[in-house]
C-alpha atoms as a PDB file:
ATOM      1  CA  UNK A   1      32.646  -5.172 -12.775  1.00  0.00           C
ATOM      2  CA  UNK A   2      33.784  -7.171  -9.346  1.00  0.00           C
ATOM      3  CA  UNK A   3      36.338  -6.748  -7.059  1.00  0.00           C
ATOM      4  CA  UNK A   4      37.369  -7.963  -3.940  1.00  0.00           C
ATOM      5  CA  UNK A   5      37.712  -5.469  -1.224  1.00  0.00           C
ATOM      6  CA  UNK A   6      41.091  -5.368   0.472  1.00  0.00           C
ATOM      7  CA  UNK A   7      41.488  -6.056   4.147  1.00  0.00           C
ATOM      8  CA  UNK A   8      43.414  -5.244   6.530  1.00  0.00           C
ATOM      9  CA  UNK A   9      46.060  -7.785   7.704  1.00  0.00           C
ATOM     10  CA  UNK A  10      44.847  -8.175  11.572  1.00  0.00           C
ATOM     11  CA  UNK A  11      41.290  -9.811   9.976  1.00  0.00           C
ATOM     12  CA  UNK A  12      40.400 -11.821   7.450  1.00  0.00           C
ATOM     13  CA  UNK A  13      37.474  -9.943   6.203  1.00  0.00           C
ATOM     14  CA  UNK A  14      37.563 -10.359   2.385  1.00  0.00           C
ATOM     15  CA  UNK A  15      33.916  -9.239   0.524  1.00  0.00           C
ATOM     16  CA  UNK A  16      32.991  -9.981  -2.845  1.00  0.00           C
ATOM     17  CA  UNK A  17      31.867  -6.414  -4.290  1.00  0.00           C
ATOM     18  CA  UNK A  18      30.709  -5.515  -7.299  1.00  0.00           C
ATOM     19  CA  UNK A  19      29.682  -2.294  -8.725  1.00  0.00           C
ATOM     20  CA  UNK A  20      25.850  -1.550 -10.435  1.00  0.00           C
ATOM     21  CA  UNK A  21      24.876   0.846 -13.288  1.00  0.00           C
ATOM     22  CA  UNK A  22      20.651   1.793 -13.040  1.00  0.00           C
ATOM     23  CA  UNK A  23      18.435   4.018 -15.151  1.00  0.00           C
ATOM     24  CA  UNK A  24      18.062   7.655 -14.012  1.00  0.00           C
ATOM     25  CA  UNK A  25      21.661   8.218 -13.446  1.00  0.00           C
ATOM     26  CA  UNK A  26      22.062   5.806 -10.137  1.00  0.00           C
ATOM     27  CA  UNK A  27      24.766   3.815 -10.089  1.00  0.00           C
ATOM     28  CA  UNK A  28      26.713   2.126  -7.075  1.00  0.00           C
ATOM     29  CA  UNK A  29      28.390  -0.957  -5.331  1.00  0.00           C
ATOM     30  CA  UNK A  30      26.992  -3.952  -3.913  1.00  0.00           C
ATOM     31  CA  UNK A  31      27.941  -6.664  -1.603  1.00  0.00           C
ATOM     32  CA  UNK A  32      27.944 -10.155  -3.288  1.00  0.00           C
ATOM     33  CA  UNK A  33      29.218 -12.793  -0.482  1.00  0.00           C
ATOM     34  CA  UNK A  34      30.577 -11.979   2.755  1.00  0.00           C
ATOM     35  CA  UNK A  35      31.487 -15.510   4.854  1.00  0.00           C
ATOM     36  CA  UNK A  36      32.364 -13.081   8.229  1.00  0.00           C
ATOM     37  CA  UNK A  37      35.437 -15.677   8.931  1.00  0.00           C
ATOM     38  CA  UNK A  38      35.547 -13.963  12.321  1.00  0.00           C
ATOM     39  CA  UNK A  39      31.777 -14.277  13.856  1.00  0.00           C
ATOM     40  CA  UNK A  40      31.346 -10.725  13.869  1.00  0.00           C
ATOM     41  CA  UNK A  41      27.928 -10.670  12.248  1.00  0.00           C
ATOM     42  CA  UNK A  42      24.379 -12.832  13.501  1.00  0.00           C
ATOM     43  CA  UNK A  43      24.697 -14.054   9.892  1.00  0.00           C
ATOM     44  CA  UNK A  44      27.110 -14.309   6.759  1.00  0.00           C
ATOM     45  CA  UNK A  45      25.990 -12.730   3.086  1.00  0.00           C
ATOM     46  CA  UNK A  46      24.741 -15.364   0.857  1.00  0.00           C
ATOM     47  CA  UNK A  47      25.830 -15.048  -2.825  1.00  0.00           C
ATOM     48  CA  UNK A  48      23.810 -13.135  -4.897  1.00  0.00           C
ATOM     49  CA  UNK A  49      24.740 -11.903  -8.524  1.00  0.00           C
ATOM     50  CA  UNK A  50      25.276  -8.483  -9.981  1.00  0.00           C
ATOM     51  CA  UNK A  51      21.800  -9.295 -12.227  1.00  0.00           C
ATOM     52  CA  UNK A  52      19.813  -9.768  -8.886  1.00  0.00           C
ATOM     53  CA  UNK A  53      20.953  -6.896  -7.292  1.00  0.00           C
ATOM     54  CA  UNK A  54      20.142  -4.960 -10.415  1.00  0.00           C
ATOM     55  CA  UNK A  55      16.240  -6.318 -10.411  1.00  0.00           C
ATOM     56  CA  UNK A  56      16.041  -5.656  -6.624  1.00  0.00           C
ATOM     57  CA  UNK A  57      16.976  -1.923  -7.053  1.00  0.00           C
ATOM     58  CA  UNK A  58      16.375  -0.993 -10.321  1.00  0.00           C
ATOM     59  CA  UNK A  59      14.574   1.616  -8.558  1.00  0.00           C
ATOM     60  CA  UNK A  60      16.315   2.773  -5.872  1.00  0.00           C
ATOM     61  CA  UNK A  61      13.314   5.450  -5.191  1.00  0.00           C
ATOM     62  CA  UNK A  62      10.749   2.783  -4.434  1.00  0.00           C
ATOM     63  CA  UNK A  63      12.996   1.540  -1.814  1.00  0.00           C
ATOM     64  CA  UNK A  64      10.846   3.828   0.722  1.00  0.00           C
ATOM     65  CA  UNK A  65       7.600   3.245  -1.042  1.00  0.00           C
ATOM     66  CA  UNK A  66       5.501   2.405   2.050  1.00  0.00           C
ATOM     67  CA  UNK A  67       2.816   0.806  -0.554  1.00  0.00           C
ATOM     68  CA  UNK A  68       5.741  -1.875  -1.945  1.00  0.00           C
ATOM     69  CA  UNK A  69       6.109  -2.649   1.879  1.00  0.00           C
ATOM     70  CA  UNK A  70       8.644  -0.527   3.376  1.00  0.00           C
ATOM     71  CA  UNK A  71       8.143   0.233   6.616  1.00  0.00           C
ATOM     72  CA  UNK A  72       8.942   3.606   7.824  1.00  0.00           C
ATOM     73  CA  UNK A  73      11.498   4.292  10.820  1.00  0.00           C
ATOM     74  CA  UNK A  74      12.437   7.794  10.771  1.00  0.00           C
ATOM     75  CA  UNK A  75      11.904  10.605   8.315  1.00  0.00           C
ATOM     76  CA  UNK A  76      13.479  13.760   9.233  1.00  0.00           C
ATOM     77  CA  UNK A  77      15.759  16.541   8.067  1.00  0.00           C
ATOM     78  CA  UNK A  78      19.073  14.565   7.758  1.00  0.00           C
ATOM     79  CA  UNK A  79      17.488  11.441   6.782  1.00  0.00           C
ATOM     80  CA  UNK A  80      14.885   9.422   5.938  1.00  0.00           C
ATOM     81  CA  UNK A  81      15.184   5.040   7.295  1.00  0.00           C
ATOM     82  CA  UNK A  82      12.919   2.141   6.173  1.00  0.00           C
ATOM     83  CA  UNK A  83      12.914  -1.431   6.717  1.00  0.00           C
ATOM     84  CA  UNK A  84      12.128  -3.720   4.064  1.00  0.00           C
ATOM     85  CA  UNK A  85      12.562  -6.892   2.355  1.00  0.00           C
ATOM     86  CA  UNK A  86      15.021  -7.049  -0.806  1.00  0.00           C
ATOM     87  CA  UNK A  87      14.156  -9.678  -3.424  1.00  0.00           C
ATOM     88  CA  UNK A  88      17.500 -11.011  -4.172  1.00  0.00           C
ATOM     89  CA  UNK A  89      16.982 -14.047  -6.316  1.00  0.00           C
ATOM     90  CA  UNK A  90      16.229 -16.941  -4.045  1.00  0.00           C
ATOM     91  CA  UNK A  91      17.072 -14.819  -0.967  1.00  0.00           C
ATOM     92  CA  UNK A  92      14.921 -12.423   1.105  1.00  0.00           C
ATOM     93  CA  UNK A  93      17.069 -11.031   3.379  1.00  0.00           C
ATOM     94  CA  UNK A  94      15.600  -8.106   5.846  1.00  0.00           C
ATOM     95  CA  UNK A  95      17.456  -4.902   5.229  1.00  0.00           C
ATOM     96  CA  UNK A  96      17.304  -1.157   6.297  1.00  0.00           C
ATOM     97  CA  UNK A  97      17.292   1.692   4.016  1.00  0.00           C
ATOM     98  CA  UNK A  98      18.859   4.840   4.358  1.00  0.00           C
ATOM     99  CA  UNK A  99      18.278   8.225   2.348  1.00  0.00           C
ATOM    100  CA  UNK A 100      21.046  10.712   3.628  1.00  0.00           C
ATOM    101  CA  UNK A 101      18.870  14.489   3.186  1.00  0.00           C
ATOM    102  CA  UNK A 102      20.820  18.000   3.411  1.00  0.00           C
ATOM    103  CA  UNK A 103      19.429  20.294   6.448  1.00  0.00           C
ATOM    104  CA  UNK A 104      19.558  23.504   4.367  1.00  0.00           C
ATOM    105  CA  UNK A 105      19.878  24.729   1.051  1.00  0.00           C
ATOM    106  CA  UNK A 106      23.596  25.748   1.567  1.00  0.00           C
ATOM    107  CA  UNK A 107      24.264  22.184   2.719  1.00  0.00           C
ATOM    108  CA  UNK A 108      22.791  20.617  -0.340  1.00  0.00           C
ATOM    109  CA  UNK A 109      24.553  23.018  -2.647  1.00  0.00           C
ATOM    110  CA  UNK A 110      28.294  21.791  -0.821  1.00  0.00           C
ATOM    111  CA  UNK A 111      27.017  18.432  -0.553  1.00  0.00           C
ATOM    112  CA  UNK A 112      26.743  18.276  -4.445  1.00  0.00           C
ATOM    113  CA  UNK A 113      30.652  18.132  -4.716  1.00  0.00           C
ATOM    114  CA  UNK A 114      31.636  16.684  -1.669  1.00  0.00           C
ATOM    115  CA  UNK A 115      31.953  13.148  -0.799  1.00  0.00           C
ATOM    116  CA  UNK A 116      28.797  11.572   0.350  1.00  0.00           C
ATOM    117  CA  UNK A 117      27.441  10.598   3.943  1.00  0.00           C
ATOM    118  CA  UNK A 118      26.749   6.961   2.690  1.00  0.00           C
ATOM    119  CA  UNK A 119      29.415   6.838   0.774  1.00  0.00           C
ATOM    120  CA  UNK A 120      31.476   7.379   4.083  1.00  0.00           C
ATOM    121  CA  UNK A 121      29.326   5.029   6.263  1.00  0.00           C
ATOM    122  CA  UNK A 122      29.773   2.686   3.506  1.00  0.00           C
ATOM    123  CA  UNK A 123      33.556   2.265   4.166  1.00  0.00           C
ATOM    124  CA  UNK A 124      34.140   3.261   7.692  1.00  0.00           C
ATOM    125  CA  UNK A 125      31.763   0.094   8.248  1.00  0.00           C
ATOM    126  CA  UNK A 126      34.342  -2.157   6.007  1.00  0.00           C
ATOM    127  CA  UNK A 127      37.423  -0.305   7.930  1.00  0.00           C
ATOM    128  CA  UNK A 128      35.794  -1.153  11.458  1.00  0.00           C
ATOM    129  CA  UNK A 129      34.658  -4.778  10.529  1.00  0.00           C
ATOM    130  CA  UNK A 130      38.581  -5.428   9.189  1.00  0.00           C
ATOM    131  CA  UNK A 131      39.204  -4.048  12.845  1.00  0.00           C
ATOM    132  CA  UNK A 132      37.139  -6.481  14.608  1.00  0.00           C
ATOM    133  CA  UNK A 133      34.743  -3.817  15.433  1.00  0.00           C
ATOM    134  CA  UNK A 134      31.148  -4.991  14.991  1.00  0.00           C
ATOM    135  CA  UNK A 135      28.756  -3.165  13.189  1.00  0.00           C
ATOM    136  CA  UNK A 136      25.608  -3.144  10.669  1.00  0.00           C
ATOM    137  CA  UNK A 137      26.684  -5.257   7.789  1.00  0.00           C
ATOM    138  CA  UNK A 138      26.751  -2.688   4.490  1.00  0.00           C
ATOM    139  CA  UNK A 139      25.380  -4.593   1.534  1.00  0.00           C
ATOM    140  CA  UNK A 140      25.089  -1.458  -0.742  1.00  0.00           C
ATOM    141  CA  UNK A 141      25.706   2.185  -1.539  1.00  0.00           C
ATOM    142  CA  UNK A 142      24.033   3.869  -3.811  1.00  0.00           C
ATOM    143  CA  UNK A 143      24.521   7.754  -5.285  1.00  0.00           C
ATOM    144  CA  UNK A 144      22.567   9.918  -8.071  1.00  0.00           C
ATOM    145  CA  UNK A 145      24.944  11.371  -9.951  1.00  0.00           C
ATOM    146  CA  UNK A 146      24.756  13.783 -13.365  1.00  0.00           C
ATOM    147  CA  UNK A 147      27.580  15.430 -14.327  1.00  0.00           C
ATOM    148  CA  UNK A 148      29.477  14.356 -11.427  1.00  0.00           C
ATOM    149  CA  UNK A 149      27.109  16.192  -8.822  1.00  0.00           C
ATOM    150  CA  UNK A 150      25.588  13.844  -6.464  1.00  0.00           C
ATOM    151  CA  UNK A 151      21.765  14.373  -6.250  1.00  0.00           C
ATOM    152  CA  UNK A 152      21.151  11.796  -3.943  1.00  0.00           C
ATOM    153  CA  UNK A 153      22.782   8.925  -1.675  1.00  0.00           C
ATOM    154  CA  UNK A 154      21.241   5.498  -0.137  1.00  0.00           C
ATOM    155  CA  UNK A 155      23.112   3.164   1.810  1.00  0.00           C
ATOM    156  CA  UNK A 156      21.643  -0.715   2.476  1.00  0.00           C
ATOM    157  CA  UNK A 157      22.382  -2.336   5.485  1.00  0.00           C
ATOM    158  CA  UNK A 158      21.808  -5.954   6.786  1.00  0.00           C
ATOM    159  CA  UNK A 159      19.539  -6.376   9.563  1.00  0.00           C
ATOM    160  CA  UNK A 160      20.338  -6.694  12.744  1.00  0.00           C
ATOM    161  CA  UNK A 161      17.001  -7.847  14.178  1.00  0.00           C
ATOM    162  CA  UNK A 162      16.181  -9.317  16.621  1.00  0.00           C
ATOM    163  CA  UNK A 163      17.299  -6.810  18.948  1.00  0.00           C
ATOM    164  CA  UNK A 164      17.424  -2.827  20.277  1.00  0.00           C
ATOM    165  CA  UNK A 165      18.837  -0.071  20.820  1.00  0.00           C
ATOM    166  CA  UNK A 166      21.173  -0.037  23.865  1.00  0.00           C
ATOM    167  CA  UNK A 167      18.453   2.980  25.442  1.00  0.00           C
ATOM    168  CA  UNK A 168      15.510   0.729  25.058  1.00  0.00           C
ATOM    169  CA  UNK A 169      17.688  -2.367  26.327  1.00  0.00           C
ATOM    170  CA  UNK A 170      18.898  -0.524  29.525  1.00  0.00           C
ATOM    171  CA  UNK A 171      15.120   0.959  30.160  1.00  0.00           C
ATOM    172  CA  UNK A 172      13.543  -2.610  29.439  1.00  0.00           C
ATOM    173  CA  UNK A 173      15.116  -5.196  29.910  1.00  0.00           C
ATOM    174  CA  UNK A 174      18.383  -4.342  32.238  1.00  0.00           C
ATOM    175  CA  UNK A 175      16.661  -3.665  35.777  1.00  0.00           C
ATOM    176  CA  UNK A 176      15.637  -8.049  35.279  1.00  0.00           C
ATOM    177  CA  UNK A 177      19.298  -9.095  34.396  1.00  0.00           C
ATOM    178  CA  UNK A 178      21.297 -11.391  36.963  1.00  0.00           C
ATOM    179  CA  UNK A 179      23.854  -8.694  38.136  1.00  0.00           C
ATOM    180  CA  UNK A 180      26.448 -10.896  36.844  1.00  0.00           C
ATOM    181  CA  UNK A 181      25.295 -10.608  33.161  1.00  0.00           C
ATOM    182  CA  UNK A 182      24.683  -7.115  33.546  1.00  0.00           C
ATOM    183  CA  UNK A 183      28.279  -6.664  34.663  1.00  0.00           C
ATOM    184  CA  UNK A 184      29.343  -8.755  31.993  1.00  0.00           C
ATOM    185  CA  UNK A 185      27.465  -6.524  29.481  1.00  0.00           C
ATOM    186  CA  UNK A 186      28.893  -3.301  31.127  1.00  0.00           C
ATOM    187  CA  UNK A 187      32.862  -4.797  30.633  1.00  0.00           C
ATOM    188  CA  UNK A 188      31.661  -5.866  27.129  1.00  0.00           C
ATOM    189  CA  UNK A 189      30.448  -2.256  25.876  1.00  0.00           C
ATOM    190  CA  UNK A 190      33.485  -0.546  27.458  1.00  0.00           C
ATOM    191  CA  UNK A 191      36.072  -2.922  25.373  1.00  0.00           C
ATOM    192  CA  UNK A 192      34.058  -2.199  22.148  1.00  0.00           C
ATOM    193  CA  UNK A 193      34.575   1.546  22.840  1.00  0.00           C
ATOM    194  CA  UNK A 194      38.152   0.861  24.184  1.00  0.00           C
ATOM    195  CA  UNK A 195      38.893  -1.036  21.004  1.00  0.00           C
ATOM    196  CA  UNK A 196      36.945   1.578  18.774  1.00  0.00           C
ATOM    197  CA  UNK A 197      39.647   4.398  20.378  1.00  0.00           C
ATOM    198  CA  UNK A 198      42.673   2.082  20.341  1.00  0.00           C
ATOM    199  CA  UNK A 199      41.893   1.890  16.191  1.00  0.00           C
ATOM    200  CA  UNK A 200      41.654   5.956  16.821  1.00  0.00           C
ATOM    201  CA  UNK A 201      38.317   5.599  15.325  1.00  0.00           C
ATOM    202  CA  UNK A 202      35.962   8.435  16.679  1.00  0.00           C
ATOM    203  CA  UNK A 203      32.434   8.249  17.182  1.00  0.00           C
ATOM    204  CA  UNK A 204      31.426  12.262  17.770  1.00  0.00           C
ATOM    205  CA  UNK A 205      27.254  11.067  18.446  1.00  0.00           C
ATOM    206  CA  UNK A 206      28.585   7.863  20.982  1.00  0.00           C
ATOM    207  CA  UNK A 207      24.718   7.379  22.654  1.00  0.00           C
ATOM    208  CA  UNK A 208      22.528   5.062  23.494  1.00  0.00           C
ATOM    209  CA  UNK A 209      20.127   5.400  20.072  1.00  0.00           C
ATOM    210  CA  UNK A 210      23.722   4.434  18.067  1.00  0.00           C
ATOM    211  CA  UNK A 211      24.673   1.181  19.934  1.00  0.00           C
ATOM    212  CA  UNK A 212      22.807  -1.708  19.537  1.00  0.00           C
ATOM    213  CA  UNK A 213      21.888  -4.686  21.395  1.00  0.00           C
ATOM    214  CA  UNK A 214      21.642  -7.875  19.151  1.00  0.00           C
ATOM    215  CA  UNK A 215      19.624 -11.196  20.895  1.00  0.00           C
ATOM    216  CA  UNK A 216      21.147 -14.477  19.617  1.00  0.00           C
ATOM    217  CA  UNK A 217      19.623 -17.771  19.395  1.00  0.00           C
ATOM    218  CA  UNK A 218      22.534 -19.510  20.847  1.00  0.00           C
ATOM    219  CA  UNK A 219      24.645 -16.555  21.954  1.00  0.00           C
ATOM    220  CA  UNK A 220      23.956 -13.479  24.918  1.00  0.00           C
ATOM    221  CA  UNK A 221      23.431 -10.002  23.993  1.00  0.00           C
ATOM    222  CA  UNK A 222      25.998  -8.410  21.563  1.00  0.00           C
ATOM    223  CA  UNK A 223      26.724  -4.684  21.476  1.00  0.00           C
ATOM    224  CA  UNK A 224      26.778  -3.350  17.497  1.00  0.00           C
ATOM    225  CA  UNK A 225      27.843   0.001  16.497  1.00  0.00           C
ATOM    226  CA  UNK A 226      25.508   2.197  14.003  1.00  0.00           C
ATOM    227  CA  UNK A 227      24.915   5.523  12.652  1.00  0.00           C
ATOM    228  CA  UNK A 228      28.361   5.842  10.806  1.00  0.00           C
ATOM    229  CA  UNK A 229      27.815   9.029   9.675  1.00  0.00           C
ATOM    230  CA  UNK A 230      29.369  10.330  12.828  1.00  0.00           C
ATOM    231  CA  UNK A 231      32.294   7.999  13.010  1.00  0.00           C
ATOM    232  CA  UNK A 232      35.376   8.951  11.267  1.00  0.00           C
ATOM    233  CA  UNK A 233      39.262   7.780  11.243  1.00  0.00           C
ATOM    234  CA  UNK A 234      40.715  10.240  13.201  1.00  0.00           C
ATOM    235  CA  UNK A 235      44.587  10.212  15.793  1.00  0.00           C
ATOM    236  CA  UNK A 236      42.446  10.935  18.268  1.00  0.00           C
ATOM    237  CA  UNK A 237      44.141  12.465  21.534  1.00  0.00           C
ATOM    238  CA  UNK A 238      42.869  12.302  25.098  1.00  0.00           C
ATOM    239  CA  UNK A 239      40.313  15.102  24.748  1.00  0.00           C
ATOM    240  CA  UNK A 240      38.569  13.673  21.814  1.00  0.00           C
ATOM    241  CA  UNK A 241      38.023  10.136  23.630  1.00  0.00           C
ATOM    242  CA  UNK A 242      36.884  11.936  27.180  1.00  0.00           C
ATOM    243  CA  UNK A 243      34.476  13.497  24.759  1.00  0.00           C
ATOM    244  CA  UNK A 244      33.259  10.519  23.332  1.00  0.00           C
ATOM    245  CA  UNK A 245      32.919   9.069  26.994  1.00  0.00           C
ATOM    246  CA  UNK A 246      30.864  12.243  28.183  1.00  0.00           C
ATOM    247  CA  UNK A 247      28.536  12.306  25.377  1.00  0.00           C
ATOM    248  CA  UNK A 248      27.730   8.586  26.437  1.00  0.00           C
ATOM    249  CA  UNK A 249      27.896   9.555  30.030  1.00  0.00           C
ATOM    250  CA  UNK A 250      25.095  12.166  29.359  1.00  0.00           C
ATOM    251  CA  UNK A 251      22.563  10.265  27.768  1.00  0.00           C
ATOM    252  CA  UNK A 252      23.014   7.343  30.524  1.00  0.00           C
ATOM    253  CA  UNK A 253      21.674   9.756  33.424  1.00  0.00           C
ATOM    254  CA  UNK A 254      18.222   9.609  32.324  1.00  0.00           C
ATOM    255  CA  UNK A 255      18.568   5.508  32.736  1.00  0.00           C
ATOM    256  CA  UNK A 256      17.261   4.477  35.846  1.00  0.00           C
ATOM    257  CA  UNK A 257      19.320   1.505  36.060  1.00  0.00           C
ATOM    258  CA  UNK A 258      22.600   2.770  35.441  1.00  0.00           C
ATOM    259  CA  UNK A 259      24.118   3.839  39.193  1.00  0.00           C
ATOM    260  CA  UNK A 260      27.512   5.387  39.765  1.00  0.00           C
ATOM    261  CA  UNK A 261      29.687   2.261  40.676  1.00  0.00           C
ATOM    262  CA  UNK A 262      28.473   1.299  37.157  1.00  0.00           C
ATOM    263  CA  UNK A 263      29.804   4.439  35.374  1.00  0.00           C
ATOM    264  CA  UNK A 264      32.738   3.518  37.560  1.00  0.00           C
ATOM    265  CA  UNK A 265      33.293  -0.083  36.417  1.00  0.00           C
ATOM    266  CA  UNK A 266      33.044   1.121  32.737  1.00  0.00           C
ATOM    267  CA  UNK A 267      35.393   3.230  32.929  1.00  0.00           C
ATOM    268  CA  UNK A 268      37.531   1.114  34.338  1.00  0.00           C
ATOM    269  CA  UNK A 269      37.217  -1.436  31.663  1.00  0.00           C
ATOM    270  CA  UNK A 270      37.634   1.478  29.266  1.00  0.00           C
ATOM    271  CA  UNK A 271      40.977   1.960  30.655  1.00  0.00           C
ATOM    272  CA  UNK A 272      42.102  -1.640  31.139  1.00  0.00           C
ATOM    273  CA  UNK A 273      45.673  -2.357  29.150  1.00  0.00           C
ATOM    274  CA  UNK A 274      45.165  -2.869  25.052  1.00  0.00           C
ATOM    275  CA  UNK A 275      44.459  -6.130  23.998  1.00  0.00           C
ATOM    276  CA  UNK A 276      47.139  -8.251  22.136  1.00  0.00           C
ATOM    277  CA  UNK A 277      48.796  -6.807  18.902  1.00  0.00           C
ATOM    278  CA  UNK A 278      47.647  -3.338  19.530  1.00  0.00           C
ATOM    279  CA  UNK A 279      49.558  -0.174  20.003  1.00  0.00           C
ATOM    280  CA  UNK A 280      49.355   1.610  24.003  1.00  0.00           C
ATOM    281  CA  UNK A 281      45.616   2.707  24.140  1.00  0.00           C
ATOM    282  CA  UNK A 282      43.581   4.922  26.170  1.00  0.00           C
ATOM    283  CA  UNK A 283      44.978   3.824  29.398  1.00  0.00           C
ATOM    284  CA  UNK A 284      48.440   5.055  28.935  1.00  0.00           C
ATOM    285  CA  UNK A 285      46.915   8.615  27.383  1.00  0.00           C
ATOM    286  CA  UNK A 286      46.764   9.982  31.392  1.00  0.00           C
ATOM    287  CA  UNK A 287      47.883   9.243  34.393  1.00  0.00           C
ATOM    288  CA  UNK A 288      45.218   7.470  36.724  1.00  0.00           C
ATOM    289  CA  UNK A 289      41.217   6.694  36.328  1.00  0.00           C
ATOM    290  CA  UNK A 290      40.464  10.114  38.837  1.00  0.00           C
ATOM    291  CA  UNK A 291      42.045  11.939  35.943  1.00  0.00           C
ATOM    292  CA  UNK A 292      39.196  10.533  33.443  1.00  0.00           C
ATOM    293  CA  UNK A 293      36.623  10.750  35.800  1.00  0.00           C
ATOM    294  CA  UNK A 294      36.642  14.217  36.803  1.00  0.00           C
ATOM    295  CA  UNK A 295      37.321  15.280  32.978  1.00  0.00           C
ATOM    296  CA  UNK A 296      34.485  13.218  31.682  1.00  0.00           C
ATOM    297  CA  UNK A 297      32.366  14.945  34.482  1.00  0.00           C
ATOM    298  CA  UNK A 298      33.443  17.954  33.066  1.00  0.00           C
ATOM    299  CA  UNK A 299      32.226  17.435  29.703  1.00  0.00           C
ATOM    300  CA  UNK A 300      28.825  16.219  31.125  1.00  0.00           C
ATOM    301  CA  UNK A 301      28.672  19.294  32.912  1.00  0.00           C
ATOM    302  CA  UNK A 302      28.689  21.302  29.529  1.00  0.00           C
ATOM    303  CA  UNK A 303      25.173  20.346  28.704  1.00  0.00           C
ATOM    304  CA  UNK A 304      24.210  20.905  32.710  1.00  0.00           C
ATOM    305  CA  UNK A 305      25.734  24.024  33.804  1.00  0.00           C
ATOM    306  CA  UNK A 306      24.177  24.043  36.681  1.00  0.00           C
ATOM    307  CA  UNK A 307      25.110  22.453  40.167  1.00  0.00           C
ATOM    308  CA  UNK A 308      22.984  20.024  40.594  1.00  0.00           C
ATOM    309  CA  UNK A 309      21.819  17.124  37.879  1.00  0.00           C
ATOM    310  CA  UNK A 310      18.490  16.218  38.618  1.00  0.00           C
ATOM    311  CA  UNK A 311      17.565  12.518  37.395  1.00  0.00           C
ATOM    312  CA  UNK A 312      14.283  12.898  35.477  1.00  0.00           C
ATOM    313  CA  UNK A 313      12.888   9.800  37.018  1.00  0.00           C
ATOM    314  CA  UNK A 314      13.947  11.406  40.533  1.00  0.00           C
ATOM    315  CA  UNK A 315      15.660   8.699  41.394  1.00  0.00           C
ATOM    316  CA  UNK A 316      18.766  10.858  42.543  1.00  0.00           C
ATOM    317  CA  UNK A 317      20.276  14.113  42.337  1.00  0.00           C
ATOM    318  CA  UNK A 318      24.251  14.822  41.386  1.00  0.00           C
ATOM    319  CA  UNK A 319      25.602  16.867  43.204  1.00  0.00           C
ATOM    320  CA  UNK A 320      28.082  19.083  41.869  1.00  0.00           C
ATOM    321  CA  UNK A 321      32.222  17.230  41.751  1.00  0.00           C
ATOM    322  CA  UNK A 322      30.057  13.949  42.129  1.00  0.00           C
ATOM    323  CA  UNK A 323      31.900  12.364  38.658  1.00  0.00           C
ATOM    324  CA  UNK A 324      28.787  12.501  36.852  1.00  0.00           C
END
């Protein structure tokens, strides 16, 4: 069975999905051809058929076989990520696996009737790519499910290699940049955020492990937003988007690079007046930038009660009221 997923009017993102039945109760949906019209992506989705995509996972397990080449990226209590190679007919595109894992036992009991985390990731992804929001391409979802109780979930996303994370691109690569590109980059991440909010999409683990940087072959650096599981369509008000900020703001004090007049000019950008065809965004949600600052301070000053912030590379200190 296919269907073509319907998308919102302000982009022209228009999938070809169809939905898979496999052996030992897993069944799911797939992406068959995605053209990405609007240059969000490094690459467009080739078409594949539904029988390809039912050779490629007739298994879903041995999707994180490390012997049938996966190659392991994380295995831990909430989930467990490889990166492989799918054999899709002709096509062998690069993809990352995810297995979304209960914490406790009570977790996995609730999660049995509830909704899914890839299930979830699977169409906030589709929501924020209608948007214009750029993120990990979602080429399939798949669930375990016996008598309507999910057992387990997998989501499949398209690579975004070559690339990494925004942490590793600030620590590496940043302190080379011509100051003008690294401005550039700092204006670019705080309109993705900005247009993230104005969508009143909210991102509750915003860091630097969750953003990634993409290298193109004819393009610069391109910011990418991942770990869905944390991002949910929500009318967010100003607390929940100083929040957001903070959490960000956090993480960036153990980046050496990263100096206060930064922080300063992304906020800034943050705050700049919606772009064209969308509603009054974060900039009309309080009165000046001071306002922001100081409350985004405050929420950085929830994980550092203390007076002083001390920069682990001792670099600086903050002092306390110093706007994070």
């Amino acid at each position: 069975m296919m269907n073509v997923y319907s998308a919102d009017s302000s982009n022209t993102v228009k999938p070809l999905l169809g939905s898979v039945r496999l052996g030992r109760h897993w069944r799911g949906k797939v992406l068959l051809r995605f053209s990405d019209p609007a240059g969000l992506l490094p690459r467009a989705w080739s078409e594949v058929s539904i029988a390809d995509w039912e050779k490629a996972v007739a298994d879903p397990s041995e999707l994180f076989s490390l012997s049938r080449g996966a190659q392991l990226l994380k295995d831990g209590p909430s989930s467990l990520v490889v990166r492989r190679q799918l054999e899709l007919g002709q096509s062998q595109p690069e993809v990352f696996c995810k297995l979304s894992r209960r914490r406790n036992l009570l977790r996995k009991a609730i999660g049995l009737f509830r909704r899914t985390r890839p299930s979830r990731n699977w169409q906030v992804s589709w929501d924020l790519l209608a948007r214009g929001i750029p993120t990990a391409l979602p080429v399939a979802v798949l669930e375990k499910r016996v008598v309507g109780l999910c057992l387990a979930a997998i989501i499949i996303t398209d690579s975004l290699l070559p690339g990494k994370t925004l942490e590793r691109f600030v620590r590496e690569d940043a302190p080379s940049l011509p100051v003008s590109l690294y401005r550039r980059l700092t204006t670019e991440l705080a309109e993705l955020i900005r247009r993230l909010h104005e969508h009143d999409f909210f991102h509750r683990d915003l860091k630097g492990v969750n953003i990634f940087v993409h290298f193109g072959p004819s393009s610069g650096p391109r910011f990418y937003l991942l770990d869905l599981d944390g991002c949910q369509p929500d009318g967010q008000g100003y607390l929940k988007k100083v929040k957001s900020l903070g959490r960000l703001a956090r993480v960036s004090l153990d980046w050496p690079v990263v100096r206060r007049t930064d922080r300063l000019r992304f906020l800034k950008a943050y705050l700049q007046t919606p772009s064209k065809g969308h509603r009054a965004g974060p900039a009309n949600s309080s009165p000046d930038w001071k306002t922001w600052w100081r409350d985004i301070d405050r929420q950085v000053r929830l994980k550092f009660p203390r007076g002083v912030l001390s920069d682990r590379n001792n670099r600086r200190t903050f002092p306390e009221n110093s706007a994070y």
